[in-house]
PDB file of N, CA and C in Angstrom:
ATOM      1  N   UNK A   1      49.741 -45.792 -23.747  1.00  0.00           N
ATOM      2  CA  UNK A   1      49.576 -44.384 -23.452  1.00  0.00           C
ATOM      3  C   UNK A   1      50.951 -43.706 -23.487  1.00  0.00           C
ATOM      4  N   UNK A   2      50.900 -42.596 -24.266  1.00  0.00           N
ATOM      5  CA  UNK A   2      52.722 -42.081 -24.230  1.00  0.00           C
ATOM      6  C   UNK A   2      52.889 -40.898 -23.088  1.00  0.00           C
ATOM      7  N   UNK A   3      54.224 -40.842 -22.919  1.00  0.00           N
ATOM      8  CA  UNK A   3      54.511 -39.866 -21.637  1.00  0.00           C
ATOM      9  C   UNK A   3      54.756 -38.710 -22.766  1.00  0.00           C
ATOM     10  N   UNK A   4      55.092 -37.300 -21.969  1.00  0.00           N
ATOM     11  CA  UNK A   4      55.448 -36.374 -22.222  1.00  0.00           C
ATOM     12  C   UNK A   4      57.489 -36.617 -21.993  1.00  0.00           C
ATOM     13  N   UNK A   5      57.998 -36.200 -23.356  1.00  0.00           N
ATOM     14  CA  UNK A   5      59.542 -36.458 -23.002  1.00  0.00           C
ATOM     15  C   UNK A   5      60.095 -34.904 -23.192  1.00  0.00           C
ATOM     16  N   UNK A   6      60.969 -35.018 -21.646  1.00  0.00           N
ATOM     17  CA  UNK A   6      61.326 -33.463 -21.492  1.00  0.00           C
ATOM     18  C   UNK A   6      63.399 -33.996 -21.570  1.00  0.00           C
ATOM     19  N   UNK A   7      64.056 -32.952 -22.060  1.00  0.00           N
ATOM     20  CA  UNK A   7      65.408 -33.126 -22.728  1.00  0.00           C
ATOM     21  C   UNK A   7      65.972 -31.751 -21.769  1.00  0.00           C
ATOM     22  N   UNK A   8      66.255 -32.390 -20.746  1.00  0.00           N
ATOM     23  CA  UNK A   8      67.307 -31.104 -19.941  1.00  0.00           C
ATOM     24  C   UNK A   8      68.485 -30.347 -20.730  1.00  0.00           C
ATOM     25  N   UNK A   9      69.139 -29.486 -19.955  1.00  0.00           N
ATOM     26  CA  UNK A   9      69.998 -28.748 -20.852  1.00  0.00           C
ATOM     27  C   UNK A   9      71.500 -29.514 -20.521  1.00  0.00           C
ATOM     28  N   UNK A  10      71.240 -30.125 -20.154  1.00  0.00           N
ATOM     29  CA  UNK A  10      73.048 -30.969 -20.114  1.00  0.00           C
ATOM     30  C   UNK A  10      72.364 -32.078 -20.848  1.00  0.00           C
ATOM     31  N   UNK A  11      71.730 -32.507 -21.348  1.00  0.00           N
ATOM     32  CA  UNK A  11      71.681 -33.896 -22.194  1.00  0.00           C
ATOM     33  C   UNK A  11      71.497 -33.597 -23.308  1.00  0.00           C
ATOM     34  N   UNK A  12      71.033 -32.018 -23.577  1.00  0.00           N
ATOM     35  CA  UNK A  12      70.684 -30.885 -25.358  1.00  0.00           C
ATOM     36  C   UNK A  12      72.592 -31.127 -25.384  1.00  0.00           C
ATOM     37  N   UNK A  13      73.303 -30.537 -24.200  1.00  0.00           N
ATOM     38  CA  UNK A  13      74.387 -30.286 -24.414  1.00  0.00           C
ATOM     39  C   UNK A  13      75.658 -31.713 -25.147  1.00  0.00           C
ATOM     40  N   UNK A  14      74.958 -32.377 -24.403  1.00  0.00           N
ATOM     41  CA  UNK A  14      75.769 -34.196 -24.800  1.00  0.00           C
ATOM     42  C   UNK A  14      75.613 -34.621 -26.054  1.00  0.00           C
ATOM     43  N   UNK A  15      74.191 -34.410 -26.397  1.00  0.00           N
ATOM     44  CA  UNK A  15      73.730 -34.839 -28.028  1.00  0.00           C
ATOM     45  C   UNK A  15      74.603 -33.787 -28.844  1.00  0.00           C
ATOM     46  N   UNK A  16      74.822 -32.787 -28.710  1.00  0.00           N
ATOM     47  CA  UNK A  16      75.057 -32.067 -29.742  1.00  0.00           C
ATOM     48  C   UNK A  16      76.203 -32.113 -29.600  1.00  0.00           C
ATOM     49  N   UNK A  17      76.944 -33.012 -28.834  1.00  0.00           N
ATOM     50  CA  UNK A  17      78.445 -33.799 -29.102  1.00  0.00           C
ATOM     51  C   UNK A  17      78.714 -35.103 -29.555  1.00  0.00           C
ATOM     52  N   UNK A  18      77.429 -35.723 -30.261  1.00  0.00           N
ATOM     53  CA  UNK A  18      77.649 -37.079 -30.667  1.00  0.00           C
ATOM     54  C   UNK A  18      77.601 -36.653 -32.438  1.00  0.00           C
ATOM     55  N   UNK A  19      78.314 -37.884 -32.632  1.00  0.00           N
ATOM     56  CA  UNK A  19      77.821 -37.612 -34.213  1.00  0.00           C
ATOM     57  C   UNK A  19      76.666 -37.960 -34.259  1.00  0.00           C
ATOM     58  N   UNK A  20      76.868 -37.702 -35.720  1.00  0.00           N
ATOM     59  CA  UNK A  20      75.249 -37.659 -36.443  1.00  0.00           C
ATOM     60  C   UNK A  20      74.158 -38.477 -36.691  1.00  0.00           C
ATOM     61  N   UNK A  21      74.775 -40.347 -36.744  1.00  0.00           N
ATOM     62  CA  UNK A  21      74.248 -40.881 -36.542  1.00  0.00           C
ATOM     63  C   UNK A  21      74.322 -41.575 -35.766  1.00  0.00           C
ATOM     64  N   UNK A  22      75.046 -41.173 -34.399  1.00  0.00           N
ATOM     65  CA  UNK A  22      74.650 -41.700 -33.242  1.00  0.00           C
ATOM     66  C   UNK A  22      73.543 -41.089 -32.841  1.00  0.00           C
ATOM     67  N   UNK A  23      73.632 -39.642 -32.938  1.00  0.00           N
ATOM     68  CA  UNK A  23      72.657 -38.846 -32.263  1.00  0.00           C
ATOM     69  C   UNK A  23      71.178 -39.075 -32.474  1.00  0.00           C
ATOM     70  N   UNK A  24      71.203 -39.513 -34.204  1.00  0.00           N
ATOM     71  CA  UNK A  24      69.893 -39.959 -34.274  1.00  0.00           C
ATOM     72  C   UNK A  24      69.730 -41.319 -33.913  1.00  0.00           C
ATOM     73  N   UNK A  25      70.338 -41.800 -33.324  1.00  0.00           N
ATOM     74  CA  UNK A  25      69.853 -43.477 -32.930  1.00  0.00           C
ATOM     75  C   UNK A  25      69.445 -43.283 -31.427  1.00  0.00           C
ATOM     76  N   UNK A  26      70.313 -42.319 -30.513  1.00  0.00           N
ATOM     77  CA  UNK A  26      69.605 -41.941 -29.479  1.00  0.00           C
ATOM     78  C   UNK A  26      68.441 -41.180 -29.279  1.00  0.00           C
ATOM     79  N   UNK A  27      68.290 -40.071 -30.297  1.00  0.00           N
ATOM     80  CA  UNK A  27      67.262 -39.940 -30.388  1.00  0.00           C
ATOM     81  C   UNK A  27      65.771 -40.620 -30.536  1.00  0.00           C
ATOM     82  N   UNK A  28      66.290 -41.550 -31.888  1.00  0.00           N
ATOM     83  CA  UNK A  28      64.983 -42.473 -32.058  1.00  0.00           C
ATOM     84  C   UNK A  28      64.776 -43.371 -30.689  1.00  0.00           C
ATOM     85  N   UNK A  29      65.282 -43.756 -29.886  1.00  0.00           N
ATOM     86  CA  UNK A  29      65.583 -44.791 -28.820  1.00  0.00           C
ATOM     87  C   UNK A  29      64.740 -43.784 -27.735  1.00  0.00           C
ATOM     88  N   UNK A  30      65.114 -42.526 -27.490  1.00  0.00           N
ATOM     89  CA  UNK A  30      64.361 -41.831 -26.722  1.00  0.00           C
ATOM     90  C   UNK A  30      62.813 -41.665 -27.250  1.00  0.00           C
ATOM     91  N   UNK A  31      62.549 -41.902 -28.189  1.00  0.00           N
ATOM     92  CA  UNK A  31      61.374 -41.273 -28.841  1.00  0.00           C
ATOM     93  C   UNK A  31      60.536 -42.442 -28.793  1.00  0.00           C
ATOM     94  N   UNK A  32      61.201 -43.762 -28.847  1.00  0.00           N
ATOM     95  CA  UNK A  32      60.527 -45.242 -28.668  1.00  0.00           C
ATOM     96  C   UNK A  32      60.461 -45.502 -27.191  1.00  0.00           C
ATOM     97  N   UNK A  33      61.130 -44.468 -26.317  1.00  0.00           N
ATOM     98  CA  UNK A  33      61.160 -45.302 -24.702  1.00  0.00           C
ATOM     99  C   UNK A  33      59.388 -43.885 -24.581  1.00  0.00           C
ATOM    100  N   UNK A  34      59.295 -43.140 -24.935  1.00  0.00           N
ATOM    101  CA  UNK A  34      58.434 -42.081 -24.781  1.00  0.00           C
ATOM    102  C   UNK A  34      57.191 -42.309 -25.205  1.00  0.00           C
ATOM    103  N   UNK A  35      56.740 -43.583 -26.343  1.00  0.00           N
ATOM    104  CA  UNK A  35      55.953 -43.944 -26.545  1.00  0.00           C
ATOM    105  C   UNK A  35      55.605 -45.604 -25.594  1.00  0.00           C
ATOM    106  N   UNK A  36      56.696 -46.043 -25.408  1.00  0.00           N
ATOM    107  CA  UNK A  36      56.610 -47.493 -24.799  1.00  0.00           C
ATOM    108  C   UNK A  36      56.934 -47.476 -23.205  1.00  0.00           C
ATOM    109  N   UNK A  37      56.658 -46.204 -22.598  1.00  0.00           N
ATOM    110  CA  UNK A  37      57.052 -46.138 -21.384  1.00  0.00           C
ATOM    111  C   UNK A  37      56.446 -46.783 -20.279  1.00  0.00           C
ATOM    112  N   UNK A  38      54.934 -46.933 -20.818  1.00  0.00           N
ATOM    113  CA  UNK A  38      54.366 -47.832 -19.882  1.00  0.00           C
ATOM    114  C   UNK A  38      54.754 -49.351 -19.671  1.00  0.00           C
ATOM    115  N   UNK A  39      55.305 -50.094 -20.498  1.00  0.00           N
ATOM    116  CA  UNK A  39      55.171 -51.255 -21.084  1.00  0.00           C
ATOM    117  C   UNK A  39      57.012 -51.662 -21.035  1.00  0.00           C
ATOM    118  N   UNK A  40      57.684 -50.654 -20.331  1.00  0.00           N
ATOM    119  CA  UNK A  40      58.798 -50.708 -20.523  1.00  0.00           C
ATOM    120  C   UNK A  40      59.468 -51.217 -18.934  1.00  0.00           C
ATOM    121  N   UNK A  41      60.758 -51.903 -18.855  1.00  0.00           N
ATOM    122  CA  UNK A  41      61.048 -52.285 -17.504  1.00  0.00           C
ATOM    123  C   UNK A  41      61.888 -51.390 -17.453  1.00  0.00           C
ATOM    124  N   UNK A  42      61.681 -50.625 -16.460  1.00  0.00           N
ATOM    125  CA  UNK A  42      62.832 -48.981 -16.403  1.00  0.00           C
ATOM    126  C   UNK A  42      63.719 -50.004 -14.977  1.00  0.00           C
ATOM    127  N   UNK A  43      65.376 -49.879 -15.614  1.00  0.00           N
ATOM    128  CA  UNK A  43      66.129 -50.728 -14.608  1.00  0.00           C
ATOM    129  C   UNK A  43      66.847 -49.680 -14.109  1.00  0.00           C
ATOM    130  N   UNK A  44      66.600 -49.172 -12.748  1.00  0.00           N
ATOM    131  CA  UNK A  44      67.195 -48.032 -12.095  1.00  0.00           C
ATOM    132  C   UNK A  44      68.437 -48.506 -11.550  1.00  0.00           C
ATOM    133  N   UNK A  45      69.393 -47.519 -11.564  1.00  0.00           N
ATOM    134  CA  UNK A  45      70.284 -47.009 -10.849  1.00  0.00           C
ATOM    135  C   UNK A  45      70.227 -47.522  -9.171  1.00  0.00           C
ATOM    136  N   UNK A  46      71.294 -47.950  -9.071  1.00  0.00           N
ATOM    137  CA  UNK A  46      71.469 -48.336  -6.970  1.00  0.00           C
ATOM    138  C   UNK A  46      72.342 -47.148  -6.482  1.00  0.00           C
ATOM    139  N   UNK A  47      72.303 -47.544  -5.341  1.00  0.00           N
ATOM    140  CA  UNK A  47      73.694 -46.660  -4.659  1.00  0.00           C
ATOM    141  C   UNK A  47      74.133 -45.287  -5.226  1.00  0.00           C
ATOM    142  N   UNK A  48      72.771 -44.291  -5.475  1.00  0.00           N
ATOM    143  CA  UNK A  48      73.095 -43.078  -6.489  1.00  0.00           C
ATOM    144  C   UNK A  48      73.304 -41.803  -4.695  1.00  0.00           C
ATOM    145  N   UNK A  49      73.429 -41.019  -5.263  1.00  0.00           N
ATOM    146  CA  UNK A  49      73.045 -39.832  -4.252  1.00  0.00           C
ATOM    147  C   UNK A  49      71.397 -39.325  -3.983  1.00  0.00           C
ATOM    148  N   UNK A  50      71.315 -39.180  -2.756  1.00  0.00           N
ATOM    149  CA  UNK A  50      69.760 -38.811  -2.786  1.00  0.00           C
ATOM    150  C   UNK A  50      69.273 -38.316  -3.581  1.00  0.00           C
ATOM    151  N   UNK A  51      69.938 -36.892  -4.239  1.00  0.00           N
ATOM    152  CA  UNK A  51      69.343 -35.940  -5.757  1.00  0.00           C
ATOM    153  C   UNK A  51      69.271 -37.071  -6.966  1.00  0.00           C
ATOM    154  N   UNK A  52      69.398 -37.842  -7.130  1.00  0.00           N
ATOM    155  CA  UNK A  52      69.616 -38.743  -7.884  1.00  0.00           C
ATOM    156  C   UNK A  52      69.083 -40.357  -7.941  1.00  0.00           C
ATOM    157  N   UNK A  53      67.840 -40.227  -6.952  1.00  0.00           N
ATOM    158  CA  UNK A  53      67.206 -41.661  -6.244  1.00  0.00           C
ATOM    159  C   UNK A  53      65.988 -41.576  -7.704  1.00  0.00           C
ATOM    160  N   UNK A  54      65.933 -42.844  -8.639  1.00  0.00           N
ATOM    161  CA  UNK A  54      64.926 -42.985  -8.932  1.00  0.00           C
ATOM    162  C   UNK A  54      65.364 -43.030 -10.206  1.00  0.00           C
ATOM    163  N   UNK A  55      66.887 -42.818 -10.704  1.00  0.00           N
ATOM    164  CA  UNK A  55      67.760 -42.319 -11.920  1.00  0.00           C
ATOM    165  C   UNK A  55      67.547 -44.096 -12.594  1.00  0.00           C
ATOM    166  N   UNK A  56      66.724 -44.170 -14.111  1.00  0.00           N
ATOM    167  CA  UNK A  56      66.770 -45.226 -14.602  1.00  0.00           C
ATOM    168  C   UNK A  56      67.918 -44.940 -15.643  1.00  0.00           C
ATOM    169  N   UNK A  57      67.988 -46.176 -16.669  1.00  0.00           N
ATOM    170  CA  UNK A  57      68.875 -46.538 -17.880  1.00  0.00           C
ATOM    171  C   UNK A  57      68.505 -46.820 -18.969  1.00  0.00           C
ATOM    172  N   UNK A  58      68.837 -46.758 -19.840  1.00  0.00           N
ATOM    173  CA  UNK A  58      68.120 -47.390 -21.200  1.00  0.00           C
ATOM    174  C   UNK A  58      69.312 -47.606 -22.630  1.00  0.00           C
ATOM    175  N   UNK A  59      69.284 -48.154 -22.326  1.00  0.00           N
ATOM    176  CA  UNK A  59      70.757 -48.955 -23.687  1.00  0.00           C
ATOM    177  C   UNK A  59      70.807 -48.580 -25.052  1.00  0.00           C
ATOM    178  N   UNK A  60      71.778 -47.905 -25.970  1.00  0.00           N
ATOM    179  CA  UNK A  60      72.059 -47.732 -26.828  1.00  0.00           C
ATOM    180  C   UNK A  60      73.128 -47.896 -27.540  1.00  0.00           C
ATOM    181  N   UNK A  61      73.753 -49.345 -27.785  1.00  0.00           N
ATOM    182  CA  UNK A  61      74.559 -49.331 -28.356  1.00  0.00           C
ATOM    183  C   UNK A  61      75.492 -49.626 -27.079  1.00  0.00           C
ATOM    184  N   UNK A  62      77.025 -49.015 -27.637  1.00  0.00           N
ATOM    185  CA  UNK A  62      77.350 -48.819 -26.357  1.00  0.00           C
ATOM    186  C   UNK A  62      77.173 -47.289 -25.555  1.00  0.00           C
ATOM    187  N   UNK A  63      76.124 -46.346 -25.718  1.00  0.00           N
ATOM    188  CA  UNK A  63      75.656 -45.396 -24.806  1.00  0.00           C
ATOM    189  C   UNK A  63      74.682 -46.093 -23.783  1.00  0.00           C
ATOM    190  N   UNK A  64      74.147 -45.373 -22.901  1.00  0.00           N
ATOM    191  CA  UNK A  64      73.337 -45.475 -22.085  1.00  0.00           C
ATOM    192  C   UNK A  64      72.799 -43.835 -21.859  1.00  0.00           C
ATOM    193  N   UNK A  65      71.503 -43.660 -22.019  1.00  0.00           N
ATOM    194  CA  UNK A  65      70.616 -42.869 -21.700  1.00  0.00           C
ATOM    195  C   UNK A  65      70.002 -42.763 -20.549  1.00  0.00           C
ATOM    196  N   UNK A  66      70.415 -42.255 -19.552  1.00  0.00           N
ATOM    197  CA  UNK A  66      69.817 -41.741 -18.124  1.00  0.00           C
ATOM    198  C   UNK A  66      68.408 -40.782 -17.924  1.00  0.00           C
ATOM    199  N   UNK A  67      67.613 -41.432 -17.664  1.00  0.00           N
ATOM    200  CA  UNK A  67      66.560 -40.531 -17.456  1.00  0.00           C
ATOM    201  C   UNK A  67      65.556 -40.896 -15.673  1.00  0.00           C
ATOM    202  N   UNK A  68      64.499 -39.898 -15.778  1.00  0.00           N
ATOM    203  CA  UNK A  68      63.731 -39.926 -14.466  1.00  0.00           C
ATOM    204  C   UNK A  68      62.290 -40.127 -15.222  1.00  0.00           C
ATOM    205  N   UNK A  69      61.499 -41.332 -14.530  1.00  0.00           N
ATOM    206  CA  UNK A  69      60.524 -41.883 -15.286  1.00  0.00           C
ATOM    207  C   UNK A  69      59.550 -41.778 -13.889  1.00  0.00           C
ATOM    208  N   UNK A  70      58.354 -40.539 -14.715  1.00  0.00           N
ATOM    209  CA  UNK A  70      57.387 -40.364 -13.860  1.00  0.00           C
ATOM    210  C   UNK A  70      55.943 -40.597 -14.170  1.00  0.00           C
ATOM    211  N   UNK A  71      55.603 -42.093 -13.882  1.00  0.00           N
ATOM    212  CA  UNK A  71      54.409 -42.348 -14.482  1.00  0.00           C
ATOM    213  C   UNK A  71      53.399 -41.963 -13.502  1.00  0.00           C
ATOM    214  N   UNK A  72      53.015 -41.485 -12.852  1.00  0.00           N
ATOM    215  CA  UNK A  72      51.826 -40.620 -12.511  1.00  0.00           C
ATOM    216  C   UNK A  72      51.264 -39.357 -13.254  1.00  0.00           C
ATOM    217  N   UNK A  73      52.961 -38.590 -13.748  1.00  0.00           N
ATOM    218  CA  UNK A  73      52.592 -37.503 -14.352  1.00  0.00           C
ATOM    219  C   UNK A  73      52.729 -37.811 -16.106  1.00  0.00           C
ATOM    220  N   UNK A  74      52.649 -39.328 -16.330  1.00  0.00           N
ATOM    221  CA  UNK A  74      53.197 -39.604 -17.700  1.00  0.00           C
ATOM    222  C   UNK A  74      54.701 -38.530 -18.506  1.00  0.00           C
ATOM    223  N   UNK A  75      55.424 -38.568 -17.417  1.00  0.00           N
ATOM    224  CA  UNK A  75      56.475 -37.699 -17.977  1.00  0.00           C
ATOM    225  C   UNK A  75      57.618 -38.642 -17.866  1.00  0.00           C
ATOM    226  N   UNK A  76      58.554 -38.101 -18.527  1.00  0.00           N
ATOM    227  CA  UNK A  76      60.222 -38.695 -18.568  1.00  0.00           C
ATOM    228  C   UNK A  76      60.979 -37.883 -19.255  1.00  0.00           C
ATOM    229  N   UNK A  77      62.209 -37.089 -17.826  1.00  0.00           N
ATOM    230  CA  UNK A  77      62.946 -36.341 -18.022  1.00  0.00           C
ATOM    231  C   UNK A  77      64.607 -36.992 -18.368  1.00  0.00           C
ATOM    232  N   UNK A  78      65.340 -36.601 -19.401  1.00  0.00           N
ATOM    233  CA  UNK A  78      66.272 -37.222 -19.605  1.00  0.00           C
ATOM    234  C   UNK A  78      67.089 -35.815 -19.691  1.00  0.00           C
TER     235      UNK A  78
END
């Protein structure tokens, strides 16, 4: 079952500072965690700030993609 993937405005802002084919490798990587989200082991973040409890990871290379994975509402905000 795929989530809904929502792209905040500081992570529009980050991509459109990577090159070109980084950007599309994070992209595709986001677009594969959005379809495989159920099925996926989301490895969260410890020791974050309360605004920030629940903050998972997802590997690219050497990036890492930070997002909030809400499977009740099938969403994931990055």
């Amino acid at each position: 079952m795929e989530s809904e993937l929502v792209i905040l405005p500081s992570a529009e802002a980050d991509l459109e500072r990577l090159a070109g084919d980084v950007r599309a490798g994070v992209i595709r990587r986001m677009e594969w965690l959005r379809v495989n989200a159920v099925s996926v082991i989301h490895h969260r973040l410890r020791n974050l700030p309360r605004d920030l409890t629940g903050l998972s990871r997802l590997r690219y290379g050497d990036y890492r993609i930070l997002y909030w994975h809400y499977p009740e509402q099938r969403l994931i905000k990055v």
